[in-house]
PDB file of N, CA and C in Angstrom:
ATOM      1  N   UNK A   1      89.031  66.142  56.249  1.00  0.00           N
ATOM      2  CA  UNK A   1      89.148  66.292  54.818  1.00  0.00           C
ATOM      3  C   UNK A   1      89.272  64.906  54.181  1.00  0.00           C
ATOM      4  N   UNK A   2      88.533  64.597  53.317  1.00  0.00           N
ATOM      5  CA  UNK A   2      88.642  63.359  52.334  1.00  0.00           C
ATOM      6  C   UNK A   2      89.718  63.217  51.710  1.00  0.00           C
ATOM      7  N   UNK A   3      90.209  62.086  51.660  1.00  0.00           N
ATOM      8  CA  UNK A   3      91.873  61.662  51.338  1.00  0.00           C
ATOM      9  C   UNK A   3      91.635  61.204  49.536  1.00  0.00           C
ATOM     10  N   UNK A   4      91.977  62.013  48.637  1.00  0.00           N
ATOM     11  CA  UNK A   4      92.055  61.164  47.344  1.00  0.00           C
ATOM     12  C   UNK A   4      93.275  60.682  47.362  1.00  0.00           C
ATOM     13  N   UNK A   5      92.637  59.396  46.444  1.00  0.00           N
ATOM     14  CA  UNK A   5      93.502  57.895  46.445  1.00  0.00           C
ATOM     15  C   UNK A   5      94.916  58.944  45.089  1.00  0.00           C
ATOM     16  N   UNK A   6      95.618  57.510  45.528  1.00  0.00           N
ATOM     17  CA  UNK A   6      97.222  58.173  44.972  1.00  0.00           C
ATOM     18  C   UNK A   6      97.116  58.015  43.450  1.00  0.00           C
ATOM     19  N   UNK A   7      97.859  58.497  42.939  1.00  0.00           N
ATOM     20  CA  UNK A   7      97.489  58.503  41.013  1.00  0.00           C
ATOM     21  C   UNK A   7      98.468  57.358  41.021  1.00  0.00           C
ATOM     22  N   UNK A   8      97.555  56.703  40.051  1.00  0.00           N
ATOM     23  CA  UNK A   8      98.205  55.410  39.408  1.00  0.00           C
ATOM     24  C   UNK A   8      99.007  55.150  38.115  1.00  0.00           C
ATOM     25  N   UNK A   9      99.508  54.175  37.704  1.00  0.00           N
ATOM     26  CA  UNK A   9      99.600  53.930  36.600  1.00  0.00           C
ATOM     27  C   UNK A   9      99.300  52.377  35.928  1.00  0.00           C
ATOM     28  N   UNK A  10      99.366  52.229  35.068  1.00  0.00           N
ATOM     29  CA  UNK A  10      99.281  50.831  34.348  1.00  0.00           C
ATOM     30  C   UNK A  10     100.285  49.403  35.069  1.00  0.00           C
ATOM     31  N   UNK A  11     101.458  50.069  35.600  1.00  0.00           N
ATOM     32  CA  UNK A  11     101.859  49.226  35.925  1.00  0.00           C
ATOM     33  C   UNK A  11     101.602  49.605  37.665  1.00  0.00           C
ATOM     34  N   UNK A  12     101.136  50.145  38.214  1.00  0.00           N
ATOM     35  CA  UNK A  12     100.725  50.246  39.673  1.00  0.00           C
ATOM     36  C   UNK A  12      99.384  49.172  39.611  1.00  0.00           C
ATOM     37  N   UNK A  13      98.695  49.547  38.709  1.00  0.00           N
ATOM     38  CA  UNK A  13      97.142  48.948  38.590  1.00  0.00           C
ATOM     39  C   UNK A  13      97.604  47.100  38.541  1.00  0.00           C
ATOM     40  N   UNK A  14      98.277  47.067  37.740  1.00  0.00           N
ATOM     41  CA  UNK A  14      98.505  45.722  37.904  1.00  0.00           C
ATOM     42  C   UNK A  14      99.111  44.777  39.226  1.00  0.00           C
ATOM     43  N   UNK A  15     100.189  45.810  39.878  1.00  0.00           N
ATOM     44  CA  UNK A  15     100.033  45.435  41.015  1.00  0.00           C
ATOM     45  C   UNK A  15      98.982  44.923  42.157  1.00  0.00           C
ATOM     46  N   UNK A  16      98.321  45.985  42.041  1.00  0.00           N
ATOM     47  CA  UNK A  16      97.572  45.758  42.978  1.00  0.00           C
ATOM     48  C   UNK A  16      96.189  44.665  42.457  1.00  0.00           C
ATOM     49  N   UNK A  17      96.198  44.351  41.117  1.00  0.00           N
ATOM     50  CA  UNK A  17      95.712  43.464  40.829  1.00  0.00           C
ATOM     51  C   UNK A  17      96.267  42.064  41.047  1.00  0.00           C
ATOM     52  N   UNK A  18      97.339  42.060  41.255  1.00  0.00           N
ATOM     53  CA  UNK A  18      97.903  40.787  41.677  1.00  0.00           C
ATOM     54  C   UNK A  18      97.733  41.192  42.780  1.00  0.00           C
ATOM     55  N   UNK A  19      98.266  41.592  43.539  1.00  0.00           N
ATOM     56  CA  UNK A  19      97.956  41.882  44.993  1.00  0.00           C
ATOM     57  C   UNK A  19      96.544  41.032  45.262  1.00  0.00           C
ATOM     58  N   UNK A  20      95.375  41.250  44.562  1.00  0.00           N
ATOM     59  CA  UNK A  20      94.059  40.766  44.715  1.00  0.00           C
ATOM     60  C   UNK A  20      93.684  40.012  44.625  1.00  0.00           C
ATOM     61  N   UNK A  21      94.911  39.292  43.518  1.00  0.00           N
ATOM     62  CA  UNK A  21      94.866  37.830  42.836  1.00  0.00           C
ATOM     63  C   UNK A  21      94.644  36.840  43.982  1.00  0.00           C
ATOM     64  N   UNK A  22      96.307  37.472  44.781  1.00  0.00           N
ATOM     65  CA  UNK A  22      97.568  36.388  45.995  1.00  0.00           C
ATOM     66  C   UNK A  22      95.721  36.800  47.207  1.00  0.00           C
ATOM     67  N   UNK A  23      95.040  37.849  47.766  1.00  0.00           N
ATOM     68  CA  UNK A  23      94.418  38.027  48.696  1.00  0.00           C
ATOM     69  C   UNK A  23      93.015  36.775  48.097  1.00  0.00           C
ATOM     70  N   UNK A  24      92.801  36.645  47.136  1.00  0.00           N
ATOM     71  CA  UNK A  24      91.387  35.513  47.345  1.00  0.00           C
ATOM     72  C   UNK A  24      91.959  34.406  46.919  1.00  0.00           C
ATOM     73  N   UNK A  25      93.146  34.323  46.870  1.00  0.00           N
ATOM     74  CA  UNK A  25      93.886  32.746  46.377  1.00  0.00           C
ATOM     75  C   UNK A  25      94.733  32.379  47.658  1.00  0.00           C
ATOM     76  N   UNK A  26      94.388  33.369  48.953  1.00  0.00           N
ATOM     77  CA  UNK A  26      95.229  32.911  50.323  1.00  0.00           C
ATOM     78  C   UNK A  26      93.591  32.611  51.302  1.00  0.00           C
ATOM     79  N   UNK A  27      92.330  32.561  50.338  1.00  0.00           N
ATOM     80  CA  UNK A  27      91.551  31.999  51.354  1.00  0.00           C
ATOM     81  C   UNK A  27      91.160  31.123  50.533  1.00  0.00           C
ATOM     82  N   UNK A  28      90.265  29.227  50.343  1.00  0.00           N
ATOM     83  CA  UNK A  28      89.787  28.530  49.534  1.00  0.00           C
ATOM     84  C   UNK A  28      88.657  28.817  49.290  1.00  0.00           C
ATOM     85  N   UNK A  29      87.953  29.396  50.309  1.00  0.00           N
ATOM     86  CA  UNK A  29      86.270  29.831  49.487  1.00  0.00           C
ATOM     87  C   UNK A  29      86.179  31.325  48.826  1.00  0.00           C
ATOM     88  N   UNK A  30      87.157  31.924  49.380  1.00  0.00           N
ATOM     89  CA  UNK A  30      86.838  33.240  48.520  1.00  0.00           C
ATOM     90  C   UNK A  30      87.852  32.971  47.198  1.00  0.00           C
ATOM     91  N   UNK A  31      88.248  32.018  46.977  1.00  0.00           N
ATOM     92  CA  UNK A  31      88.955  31.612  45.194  1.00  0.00           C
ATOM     93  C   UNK A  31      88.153  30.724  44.930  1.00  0.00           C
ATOM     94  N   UNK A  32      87.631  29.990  45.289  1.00  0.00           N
ATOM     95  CA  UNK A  32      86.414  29.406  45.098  1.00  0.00           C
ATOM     96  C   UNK A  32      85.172  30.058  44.155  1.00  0.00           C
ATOM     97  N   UNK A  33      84.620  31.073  44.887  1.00  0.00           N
ATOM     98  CA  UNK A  33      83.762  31.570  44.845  1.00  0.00           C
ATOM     99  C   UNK A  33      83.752  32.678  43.710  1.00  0.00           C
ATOM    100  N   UNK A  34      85.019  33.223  43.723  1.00  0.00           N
ATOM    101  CA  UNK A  34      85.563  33.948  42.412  1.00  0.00           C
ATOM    102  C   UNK A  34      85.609  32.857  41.511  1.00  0.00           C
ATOM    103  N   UNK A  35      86.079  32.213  41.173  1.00  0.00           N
ATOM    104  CA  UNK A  35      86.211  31.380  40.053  1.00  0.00           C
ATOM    105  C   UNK A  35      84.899  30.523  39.667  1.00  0.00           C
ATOM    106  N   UNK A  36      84.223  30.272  40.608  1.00  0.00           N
ATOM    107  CA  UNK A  36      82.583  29.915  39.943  1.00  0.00           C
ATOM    108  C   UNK A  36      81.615  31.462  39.751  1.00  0.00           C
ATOM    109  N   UNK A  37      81.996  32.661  40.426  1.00  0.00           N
ATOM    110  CA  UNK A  37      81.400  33.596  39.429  1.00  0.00           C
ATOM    111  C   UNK A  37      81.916  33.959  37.729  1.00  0.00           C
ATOM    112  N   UNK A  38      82.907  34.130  38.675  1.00  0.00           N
ATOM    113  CA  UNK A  38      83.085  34.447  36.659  1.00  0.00           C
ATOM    114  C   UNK A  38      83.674  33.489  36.169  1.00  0.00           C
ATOM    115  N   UNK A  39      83.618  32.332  36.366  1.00  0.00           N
ATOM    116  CA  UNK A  39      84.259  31.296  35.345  1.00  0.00           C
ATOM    117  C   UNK A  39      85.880  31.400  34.616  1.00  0.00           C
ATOM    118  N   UNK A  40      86.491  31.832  35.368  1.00  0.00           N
ATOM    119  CA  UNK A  40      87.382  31.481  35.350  1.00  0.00           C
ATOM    120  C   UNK A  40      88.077  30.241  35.654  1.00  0.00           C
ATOM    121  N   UNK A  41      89.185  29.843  34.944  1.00  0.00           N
ATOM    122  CA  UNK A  41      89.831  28.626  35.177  1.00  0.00           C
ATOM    123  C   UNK A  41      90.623  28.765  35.650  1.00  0.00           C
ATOM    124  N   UNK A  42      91.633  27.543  36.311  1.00  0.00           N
ATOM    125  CA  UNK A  42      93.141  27.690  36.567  1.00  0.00           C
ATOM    126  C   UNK A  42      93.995  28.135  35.764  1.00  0.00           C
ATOM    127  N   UNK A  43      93.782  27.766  34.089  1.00  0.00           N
ATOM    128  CA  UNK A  43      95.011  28.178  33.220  1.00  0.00           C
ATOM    129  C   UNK A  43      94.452  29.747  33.143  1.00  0.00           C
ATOM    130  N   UNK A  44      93.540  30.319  33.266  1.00  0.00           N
ATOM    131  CA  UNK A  44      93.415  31.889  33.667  1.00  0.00           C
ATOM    132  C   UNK A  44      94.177  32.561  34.371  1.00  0.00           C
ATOM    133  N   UNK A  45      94.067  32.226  35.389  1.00  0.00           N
ATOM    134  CA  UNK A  45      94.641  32.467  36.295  1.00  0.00           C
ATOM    135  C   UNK A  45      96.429  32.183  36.371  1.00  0.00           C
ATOM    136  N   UNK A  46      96.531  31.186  35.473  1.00  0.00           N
ATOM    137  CA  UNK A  46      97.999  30.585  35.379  1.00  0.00           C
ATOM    138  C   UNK A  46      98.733  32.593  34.918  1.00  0.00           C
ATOM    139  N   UNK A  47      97.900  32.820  33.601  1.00  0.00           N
ATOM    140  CA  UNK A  47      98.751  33.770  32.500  1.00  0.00           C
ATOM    141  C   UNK A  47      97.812  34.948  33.327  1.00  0.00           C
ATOM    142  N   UNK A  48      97.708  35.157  34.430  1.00  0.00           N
ATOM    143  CA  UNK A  48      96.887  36.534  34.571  1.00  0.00           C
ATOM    144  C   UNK A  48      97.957  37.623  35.267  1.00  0.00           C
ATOM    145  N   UNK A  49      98.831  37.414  35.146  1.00  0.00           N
ATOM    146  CA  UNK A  49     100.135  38.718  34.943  1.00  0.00           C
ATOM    147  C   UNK A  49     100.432  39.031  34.011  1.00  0.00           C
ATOM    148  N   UNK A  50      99.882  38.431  32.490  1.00  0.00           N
ATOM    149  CA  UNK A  50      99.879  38.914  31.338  1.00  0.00           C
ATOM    150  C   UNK A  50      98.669  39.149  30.740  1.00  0.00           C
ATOM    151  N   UNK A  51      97.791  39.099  31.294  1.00  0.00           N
ATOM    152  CA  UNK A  51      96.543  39.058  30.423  1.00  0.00           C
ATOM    153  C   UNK A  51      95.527  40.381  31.546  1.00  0.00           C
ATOM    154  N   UNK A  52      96.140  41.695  31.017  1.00  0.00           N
ATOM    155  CA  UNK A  52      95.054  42.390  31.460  1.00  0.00           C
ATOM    156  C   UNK A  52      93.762  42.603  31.628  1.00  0.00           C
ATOM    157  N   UNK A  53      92.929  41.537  31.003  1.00  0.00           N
ATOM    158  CA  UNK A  53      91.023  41.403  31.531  1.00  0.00           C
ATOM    159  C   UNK A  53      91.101  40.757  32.525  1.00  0.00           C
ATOM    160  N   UNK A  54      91.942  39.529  32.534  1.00  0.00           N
ATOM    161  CA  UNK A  54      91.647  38.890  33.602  1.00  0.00           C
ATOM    162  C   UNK A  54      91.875  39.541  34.889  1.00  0.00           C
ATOM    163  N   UNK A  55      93.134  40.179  35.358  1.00  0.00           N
ATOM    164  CA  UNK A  55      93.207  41.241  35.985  1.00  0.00           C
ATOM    165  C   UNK A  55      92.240  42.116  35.848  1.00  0.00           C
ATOM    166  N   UNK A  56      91.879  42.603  35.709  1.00  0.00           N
ATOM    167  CA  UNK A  56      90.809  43.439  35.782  1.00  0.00           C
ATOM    168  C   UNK A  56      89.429  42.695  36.255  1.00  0.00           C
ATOM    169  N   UNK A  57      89.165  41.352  35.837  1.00  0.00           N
ATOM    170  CA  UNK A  57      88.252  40.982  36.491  1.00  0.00           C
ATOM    171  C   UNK A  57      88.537  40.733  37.777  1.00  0.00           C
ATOM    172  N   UNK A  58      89.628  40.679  38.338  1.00  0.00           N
ATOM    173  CA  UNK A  58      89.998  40.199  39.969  1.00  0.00           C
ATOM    174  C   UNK A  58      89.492  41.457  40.475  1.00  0.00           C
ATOM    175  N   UNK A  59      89.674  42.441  39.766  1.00  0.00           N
ATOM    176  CA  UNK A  59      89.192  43.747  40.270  1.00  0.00           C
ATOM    177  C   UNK A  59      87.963  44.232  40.627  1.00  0.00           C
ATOM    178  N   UNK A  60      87.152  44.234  39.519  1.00  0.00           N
ATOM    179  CA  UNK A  60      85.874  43.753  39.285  1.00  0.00           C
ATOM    180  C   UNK A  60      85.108  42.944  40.800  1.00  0.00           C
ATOM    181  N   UNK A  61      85.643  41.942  40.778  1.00  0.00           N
ATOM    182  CA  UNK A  61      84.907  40.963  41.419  1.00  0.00           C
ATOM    183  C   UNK A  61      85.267  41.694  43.202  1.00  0.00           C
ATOM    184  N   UNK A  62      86.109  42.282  43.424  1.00  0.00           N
ATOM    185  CA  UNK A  62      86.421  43.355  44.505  1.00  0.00           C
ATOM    186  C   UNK A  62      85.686  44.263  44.798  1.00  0.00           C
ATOM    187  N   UNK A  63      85.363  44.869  43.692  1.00  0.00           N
ATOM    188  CA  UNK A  63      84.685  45.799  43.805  1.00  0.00           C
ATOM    189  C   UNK A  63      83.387  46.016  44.284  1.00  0.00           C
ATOM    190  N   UNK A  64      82.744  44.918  43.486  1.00  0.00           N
ATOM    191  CA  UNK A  64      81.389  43.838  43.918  1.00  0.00           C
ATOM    192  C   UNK A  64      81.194  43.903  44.961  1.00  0.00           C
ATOM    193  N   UNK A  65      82.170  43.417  45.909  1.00  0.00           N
ATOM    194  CA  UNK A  65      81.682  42.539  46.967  1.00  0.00           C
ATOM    195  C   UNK A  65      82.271  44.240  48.357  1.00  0.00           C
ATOM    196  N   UNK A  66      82.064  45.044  48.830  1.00  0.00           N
ATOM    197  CA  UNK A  66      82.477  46.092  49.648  1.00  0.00           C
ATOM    198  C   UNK A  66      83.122  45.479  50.878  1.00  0.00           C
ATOM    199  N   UNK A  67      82.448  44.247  51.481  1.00  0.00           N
ATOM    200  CA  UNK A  67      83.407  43.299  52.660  1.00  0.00           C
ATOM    201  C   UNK A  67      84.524  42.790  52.131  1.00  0.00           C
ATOM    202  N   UNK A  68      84.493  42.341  51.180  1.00  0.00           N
ATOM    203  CA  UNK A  68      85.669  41.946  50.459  1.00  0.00           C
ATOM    204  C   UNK A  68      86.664  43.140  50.200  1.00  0.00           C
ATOM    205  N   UNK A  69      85.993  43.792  49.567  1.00  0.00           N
ATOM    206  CA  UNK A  69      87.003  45.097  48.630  1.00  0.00           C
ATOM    207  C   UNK A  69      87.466  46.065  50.281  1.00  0.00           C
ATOM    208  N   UNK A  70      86.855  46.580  51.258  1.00  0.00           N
ATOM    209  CA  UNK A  70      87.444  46.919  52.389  1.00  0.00           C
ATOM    210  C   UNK A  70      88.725  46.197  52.990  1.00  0.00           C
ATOM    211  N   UNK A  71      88.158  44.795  53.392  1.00  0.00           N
ATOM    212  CA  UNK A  71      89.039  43.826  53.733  1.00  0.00           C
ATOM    213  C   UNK A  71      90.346  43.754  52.896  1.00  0.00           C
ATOM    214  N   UNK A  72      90.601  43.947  51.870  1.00  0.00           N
ATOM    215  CA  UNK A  72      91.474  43.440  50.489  1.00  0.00           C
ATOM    216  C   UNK A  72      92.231  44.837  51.025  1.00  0.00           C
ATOM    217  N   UNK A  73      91.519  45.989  50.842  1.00  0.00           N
ATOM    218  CA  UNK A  73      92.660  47.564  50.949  1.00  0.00           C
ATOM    219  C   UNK A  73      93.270  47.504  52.104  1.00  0.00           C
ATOM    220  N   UNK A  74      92.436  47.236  53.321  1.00  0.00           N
ATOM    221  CA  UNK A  74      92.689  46.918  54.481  1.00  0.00           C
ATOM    222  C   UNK A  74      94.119  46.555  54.509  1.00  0.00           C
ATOM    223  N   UNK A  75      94.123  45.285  53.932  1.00  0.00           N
ATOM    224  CA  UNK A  75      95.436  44.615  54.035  1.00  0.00           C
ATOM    225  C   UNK A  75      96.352  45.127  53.359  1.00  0.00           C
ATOM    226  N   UNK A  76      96.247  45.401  52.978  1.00  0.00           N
ATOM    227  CA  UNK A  76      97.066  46.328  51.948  1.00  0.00           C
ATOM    228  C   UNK A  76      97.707  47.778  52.055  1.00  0.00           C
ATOM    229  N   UNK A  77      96.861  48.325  52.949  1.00  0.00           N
ATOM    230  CA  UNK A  77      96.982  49.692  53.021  1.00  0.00           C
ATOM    231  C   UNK A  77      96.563  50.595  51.821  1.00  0.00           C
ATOM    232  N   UNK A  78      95.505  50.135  51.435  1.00  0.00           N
ATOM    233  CA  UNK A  78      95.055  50.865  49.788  1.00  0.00           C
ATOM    234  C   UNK A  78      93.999  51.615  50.179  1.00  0.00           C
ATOM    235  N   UNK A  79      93.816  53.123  49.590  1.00  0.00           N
ATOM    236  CA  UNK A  79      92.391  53.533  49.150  1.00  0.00           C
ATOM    237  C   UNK A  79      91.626  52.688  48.706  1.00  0.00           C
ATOM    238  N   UNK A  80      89.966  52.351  49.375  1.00  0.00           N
ATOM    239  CA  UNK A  80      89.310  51.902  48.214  1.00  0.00           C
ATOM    240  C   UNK A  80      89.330  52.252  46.951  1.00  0.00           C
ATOM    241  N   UNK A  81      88.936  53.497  46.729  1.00  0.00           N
ATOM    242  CA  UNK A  81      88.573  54.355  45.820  1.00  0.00           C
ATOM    243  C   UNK A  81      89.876  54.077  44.444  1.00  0.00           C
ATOM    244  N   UNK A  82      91.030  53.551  45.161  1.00  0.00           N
ATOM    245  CA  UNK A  82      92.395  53.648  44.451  1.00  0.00           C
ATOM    246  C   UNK A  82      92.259  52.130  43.370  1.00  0.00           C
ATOM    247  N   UNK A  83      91.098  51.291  44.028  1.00  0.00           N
ATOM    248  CA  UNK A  83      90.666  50.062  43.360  1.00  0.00           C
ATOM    249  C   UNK A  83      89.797  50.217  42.119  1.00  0.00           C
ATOM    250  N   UNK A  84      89.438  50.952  42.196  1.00  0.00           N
ATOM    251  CA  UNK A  84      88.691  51.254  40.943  1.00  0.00           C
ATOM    252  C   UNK A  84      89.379  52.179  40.146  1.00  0.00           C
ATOM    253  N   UNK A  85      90.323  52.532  40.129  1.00  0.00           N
ATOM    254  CA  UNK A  85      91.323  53.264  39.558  1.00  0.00           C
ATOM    255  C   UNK A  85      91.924  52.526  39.087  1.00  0.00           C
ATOM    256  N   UNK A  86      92.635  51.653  39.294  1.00  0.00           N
ATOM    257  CA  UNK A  86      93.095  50.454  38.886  1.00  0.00           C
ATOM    258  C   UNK A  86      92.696  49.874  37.873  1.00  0.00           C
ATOM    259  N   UNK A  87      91.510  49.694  38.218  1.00  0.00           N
ATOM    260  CA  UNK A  87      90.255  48.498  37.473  1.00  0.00           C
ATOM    261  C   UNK A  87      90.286  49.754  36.052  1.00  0.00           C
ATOM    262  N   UNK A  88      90.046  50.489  36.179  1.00  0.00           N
ATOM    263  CA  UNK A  88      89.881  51.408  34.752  1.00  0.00           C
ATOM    264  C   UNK A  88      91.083  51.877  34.160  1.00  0.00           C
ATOM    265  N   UNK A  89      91.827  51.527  35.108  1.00  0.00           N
ATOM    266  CA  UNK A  89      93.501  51.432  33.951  1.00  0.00           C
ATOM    267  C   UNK A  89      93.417  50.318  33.378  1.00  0.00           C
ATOM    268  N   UNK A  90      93.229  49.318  33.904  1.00  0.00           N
ATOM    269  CA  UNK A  90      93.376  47.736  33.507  1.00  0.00           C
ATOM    270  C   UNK A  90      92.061  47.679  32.400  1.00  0.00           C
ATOM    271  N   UNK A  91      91.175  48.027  32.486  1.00  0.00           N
ATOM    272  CA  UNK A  91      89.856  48.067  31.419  1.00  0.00           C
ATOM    273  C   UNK A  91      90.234  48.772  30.008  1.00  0.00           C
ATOM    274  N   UNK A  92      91.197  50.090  30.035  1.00  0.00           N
ATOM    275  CA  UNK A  92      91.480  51.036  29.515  1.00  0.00           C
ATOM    276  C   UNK A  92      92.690  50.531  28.923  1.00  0.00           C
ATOM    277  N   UNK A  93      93.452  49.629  29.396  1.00  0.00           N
ATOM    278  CA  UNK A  93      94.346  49.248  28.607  1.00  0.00           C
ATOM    279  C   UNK A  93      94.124  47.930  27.925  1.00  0.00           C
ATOM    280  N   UNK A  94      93.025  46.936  27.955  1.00  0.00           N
ATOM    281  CA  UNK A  94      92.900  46.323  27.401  1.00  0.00           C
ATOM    282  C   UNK A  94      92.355  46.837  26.073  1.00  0.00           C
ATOM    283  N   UNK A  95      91.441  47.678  26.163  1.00  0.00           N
ATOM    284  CA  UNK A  95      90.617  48.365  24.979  1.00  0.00           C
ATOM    285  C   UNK A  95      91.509  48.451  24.063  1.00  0.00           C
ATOM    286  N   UNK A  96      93.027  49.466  24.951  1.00  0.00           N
ATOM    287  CA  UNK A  96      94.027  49.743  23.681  1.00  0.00           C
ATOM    288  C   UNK A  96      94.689  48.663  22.888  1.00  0.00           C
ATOM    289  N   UNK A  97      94.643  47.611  23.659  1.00  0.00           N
ATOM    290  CA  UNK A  97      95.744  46.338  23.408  1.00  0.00           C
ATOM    291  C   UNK A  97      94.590  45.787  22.478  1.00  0.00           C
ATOM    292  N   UNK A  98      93.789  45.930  22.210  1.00  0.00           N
ATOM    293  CA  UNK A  98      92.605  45.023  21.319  1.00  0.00           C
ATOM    294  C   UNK A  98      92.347  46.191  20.374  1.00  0.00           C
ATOM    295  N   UNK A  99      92.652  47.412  20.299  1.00  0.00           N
ATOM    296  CA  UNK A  99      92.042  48.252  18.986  1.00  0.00           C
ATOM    297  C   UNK A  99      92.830  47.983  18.255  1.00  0.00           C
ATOM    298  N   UNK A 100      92.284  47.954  16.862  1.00  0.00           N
ATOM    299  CA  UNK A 100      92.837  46.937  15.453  1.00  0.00           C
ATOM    300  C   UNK A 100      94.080  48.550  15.425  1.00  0.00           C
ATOM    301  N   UNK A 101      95.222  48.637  14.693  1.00  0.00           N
ATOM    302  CA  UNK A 101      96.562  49.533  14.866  1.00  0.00           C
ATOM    303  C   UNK A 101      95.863  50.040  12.727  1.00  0.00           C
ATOM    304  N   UNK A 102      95.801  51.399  13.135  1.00  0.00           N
ATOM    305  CA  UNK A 102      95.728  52.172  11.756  1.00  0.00           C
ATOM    306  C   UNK A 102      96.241  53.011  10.957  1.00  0.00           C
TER     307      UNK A 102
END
């Protein structure tokens, strides 16, 4: 039987977005390599426990890559599937944090 991934929340999603952060910032070419795709900087990365896109792009860029994104749950003990769950909390809450308040 297929295992669905565990229900998340906003602040689970972010976890494990840091989680993703510390996993390509504990090898030099795979932070490397993230940071010349999407152009990210260091001071990005400085505020990216507060700045939900950027998180979400760590996610993103996981997702991308399936050797990577295996490897990353792997260590972790995560559903894949629980990564993209994440990624659309973190997408989903930026939307809210940026809609003008009416």
């Amino acid at each position: 039987m297929k295992q669905r991934p565990p229900k998340l929340d906003s602040g689970r999603a972010e976890e494990i977005a840091i989680l993703g952060l510390g996993f390509l910032a504990g090898d030099e070419d795979r932070l490397g390599r993230f940071l010349a795709l999407t152009g990210a900087g260091p001071e990005a990365l400085a505020k990216a426990r507060t700045e939900p896109d950027v998180l979400a792009s760590v996610l993103e860029y996981l997702l991308g890559d399936e050797q990577l994104l295996v490897e990353f749950a792997d260590q972790h003990e995560l559903a894949p599937a629980s990564i993209q769950t994440a990624w659309d909390l973190l997408v989903y809450a930026d939307i809210t944090r940026r809609r003008p308040q009416t």
